[in-house]
Structure formats: structure tokens, C-alpha cells
N, C-alpha and C. Protein backbone atom coordinates (compact mmCIF):
# COMPACT_ATOMS: atom_id res chain seq x y z
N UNK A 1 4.89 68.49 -17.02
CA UNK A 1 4.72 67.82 -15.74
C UNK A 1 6.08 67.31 -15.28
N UNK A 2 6.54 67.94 -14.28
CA UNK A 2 7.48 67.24 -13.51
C UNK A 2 7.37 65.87 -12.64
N UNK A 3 8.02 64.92 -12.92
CA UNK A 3 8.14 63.78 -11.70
C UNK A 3 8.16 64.23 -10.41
N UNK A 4 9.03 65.29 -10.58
CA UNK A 4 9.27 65.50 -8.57
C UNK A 4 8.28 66.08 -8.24
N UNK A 5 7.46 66.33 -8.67
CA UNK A 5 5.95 67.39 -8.13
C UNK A 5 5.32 66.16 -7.11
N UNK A 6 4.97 66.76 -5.92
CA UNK A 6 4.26 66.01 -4.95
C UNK A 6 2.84 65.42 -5.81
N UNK A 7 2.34 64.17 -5.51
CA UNK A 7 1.02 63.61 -6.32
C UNK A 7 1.46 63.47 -7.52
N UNK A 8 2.75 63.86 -8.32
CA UNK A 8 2.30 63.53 -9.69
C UNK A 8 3.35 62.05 -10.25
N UNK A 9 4.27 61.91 -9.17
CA UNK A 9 5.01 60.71 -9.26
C UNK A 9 4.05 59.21 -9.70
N UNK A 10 3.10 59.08 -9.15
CA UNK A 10 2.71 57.72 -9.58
C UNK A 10 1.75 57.47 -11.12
N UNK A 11 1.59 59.30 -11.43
CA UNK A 11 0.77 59.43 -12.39
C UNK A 11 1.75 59.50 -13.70
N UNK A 12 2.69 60.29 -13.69
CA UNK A 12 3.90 60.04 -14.65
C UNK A 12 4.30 58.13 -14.97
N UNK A 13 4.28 57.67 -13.38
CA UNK A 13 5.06 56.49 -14.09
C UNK A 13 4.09 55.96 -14.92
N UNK A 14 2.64 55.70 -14.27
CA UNK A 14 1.59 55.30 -15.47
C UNK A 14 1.65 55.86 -16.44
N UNK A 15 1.22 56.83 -17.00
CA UNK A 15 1.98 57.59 -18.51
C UNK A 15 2.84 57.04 -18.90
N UNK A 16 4.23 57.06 -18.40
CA UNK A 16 5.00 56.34 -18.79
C UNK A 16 5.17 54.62 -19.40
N UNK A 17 4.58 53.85 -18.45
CA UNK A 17 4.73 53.11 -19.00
C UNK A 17 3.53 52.03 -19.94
N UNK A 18 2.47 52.96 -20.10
CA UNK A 18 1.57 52.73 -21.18
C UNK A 18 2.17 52.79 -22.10
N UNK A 19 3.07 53.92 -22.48
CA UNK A 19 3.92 54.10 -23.58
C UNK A 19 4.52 53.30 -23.95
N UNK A 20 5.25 52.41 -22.74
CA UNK A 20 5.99 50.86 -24.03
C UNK A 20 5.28 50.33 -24.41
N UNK A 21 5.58 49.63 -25.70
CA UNK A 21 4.99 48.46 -25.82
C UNK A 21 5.13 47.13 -25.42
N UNK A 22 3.83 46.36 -25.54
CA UNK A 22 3.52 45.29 -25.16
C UNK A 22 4.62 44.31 -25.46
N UNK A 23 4.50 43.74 -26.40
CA UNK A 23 5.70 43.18 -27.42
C UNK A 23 7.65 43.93 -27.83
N UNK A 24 7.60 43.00 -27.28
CA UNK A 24 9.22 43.35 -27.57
C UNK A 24 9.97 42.66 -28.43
N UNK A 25 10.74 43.12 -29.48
CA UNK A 25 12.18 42.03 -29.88
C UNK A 25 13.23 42.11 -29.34
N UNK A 26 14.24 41.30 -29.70
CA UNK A 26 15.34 40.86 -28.93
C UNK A 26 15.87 42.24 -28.93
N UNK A 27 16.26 43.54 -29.52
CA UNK A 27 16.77 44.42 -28.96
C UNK A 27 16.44 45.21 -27.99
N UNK A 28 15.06 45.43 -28.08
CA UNK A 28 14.48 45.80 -26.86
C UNK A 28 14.65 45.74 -25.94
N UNK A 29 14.45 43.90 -25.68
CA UNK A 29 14.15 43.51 -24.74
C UNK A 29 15.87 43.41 -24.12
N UNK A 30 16.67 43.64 -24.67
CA UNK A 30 18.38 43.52 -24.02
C UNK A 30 18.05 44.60 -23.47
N UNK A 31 17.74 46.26 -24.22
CA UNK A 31 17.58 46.86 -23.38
C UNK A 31 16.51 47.23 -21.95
N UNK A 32 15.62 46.88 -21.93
CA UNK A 32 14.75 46.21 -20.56
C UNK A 32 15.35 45.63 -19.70
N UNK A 33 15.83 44.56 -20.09
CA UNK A 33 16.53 43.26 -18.86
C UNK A 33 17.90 43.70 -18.60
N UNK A 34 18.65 44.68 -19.32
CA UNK A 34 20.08 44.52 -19.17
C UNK A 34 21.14 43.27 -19.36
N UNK A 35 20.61 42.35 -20.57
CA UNK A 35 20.95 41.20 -20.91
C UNK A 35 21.41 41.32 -22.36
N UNK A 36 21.94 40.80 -23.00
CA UNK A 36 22.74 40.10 -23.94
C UNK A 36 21.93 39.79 -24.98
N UNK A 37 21.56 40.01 -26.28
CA UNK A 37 20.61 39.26 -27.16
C UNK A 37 21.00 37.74 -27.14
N UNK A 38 22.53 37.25 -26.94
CA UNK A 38 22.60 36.03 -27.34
C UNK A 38 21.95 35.40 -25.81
N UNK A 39 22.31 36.14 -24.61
CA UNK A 39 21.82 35.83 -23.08
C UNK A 39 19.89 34.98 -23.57
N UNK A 40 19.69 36.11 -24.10
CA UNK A 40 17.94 36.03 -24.59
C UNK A 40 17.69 34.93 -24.84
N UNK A 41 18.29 34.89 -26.23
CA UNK A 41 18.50 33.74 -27.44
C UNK A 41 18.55 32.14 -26.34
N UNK A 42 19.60 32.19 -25.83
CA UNK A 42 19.79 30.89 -24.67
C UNK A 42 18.82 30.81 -24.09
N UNK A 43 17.83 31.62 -23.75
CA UNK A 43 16.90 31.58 -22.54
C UNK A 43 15.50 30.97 -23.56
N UNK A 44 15.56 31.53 -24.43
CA UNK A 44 13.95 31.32 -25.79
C UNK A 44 14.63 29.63 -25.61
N UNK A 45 15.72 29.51 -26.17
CA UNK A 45 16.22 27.59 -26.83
C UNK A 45 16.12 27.11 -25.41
N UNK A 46 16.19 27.18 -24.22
CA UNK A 46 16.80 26.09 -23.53
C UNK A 46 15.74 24.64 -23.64
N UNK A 47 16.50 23.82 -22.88
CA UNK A 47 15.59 22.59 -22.84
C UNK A 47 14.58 22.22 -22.07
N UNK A 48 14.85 22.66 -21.39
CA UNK A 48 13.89 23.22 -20.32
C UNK A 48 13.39 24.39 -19.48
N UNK A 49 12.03 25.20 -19.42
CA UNK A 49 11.25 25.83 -19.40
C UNK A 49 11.96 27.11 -20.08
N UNK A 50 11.55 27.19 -20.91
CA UNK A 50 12.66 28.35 -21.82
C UNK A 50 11.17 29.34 -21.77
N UNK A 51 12.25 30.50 -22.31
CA UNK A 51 11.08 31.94 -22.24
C UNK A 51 10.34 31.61 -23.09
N UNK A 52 9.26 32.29 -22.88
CA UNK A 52 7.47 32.05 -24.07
C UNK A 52 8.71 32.83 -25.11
N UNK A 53 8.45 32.78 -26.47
CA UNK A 53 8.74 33.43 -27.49
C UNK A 53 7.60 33.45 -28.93
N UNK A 54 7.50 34.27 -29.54
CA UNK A 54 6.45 34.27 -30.67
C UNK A 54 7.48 34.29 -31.59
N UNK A 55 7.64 34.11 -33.09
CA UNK A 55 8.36 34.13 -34.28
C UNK A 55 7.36 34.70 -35.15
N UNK A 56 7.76 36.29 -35.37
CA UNK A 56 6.67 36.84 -36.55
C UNK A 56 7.56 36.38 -37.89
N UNK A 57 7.61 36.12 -38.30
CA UNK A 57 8.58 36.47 -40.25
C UNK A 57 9.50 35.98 -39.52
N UNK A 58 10.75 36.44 -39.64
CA UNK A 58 12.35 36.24 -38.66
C UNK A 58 12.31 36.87 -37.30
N UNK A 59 11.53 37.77 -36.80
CA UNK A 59 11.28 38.37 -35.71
C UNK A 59 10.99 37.67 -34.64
N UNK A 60 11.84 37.46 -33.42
CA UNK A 60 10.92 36.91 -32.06
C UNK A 60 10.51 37.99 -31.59
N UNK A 61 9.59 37.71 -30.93
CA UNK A 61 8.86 38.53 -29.86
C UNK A 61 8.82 38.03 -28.83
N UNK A 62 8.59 39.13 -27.68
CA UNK A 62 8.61 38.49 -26.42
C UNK A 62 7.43 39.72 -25.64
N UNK A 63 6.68 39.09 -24.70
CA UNK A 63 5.71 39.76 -24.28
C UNK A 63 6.27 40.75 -22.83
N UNK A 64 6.26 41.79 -22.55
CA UNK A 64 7.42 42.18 -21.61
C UNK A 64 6.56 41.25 -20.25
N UNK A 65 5.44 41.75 -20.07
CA UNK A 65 4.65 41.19 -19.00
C UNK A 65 5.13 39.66 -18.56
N UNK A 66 5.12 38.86 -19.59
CA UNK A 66 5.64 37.35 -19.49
C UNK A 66 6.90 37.46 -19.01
N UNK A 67 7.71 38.39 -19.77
CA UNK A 67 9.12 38.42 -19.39
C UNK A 67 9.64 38.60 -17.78
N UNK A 68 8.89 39.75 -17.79
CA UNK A 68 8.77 39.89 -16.28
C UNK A 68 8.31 38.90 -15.41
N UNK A 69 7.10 37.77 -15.80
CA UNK A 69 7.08 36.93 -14.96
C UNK A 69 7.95 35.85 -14.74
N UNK A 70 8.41 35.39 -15.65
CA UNK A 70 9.51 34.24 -16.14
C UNK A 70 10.94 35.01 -15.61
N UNK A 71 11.46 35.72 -15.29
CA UNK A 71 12.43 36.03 -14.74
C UNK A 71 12.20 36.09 -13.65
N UNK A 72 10.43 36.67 -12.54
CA UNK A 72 10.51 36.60 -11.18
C UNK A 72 10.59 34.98 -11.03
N UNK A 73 10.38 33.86 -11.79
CA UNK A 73 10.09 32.93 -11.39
C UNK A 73 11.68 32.31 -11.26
N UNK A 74 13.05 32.96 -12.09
CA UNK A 74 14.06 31.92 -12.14
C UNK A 74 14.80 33.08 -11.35
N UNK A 75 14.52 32.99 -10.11
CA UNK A 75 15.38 34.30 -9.25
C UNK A 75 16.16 33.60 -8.59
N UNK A 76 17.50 33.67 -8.20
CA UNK A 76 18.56 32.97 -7.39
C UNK A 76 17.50 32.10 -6.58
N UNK A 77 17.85 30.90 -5.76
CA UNK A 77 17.94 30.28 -4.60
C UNK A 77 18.84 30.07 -3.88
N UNK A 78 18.72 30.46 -2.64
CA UNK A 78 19.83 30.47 -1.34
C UNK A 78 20.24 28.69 -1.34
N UNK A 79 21.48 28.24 -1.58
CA UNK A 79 21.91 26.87 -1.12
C UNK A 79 22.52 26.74 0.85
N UNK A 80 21.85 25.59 1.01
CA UNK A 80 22.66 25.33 2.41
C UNK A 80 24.10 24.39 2.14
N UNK A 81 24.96 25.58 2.01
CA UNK A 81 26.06 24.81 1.45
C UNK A 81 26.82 23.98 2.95
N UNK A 82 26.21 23.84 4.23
CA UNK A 82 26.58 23.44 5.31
C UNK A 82 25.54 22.12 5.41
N UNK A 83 24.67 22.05 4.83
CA UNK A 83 24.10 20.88 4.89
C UNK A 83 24.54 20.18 3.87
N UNK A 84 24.88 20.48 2.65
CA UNK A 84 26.05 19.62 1.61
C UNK A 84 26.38 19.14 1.92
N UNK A 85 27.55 20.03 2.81
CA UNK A 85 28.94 19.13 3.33
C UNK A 85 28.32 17.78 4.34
N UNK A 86 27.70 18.48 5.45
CA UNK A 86 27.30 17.00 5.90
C UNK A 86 26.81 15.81 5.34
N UNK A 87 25.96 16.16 4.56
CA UNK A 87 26.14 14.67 3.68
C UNK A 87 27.02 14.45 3.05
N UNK A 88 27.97 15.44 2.15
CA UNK A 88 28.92 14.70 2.02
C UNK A 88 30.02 13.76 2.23
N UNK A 89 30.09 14.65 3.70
CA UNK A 89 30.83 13.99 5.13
C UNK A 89 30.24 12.21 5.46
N UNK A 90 29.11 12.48 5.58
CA UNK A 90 28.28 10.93 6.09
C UNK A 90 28.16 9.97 4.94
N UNK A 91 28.05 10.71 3.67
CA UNK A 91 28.54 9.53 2.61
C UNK A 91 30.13 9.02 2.21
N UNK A 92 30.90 9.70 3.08
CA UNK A 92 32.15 9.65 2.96
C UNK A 92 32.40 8.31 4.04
N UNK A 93 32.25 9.50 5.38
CA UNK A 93 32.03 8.43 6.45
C UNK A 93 31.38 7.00 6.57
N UNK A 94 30.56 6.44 5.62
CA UNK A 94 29.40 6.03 5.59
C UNK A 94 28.47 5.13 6.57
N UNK A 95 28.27 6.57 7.21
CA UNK A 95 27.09 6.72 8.08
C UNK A 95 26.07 7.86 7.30
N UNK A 96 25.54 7.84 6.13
CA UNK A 96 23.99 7.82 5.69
C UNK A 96 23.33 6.37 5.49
């Protein structure tokens, strides 16, 4: 089965990705995310809202599904770096 075959593109990717598995370890999962095991590692420890992680024996695991959600959730935010300055300005000025 070719991918490029008209109709069979969405059926390959399903095939496809039944085939990973559920569970990932840290090498895996570097290769998935395009991240760093130690990148990972920082993300499982932080102090706050750190990635779900499981510990089999010495093994973490990581669920890709979770992974995927926990990364849509820490996606850049746009700053108004022009509304900064004005307050910075008016606490300077001090007129806040």
C-alpha cells in the first residue's frame, strides 16, 4: 500500500499509528518530541505542573497521549510587550 494512493492516505496513517506504542521511555519519547532526555527529565521534576510520569523498576514512562496533551497545554503565549512598558512608564512616572 502506497501513501500517495488517492483514499488510502488517512488509512495508512491509522495503521500507522496503532503501531506505536502507548507508553513511552525517555528515549522514545526524545525521539517523538524532538527534545533532549535531560529537556524531559526537567519537565517530569519541575515544581510545578510537571509531566504525568510512571516509574516502572528504573524506567519512566510517559503516556504519549498525555504527552501530547501537556505540551498542547504549555504552548508559547503572545506578551503585550507595549502594555509593559506603559506601566512601566506610569510606575516610573508615578501616575498608576
Amino acid at each position: 500500500m502506497h501513501a500517495s494512493e488517492p483514499g488510502q492516505t488517512a488509512r495508512y496513517q491509522m495503521i500507522s499509528e496503532r503501531q506505536q506504542p502507548e507508553w513511552l521511555d525517555l528515549k522514545a519519547l526524545t525521539r517523538h518530541a524532538c527534545v533532549s532526555e535531560r529537556t524531559l527529565r526537567d519537565w517530569i521534576h519541575r515544581p510545578t505542573n510537571p509531566l504525568p510520569a510512571a516509574r516502572v523498576g528504573t524506567k519512566l514512562l510517559i503516556r504519549r497521549s498525555t504527552f501530547d496533551q501537556w505540551l498542547e497545554n504549555h504552548g508559547l503565549q503572545s506578551v503585550d510587550v507595549g502594555c509593559i512598558v506603559d506601566e512601566l512608564v506610569a510606575g516610573v512616572m508615578g501616575t498608576n
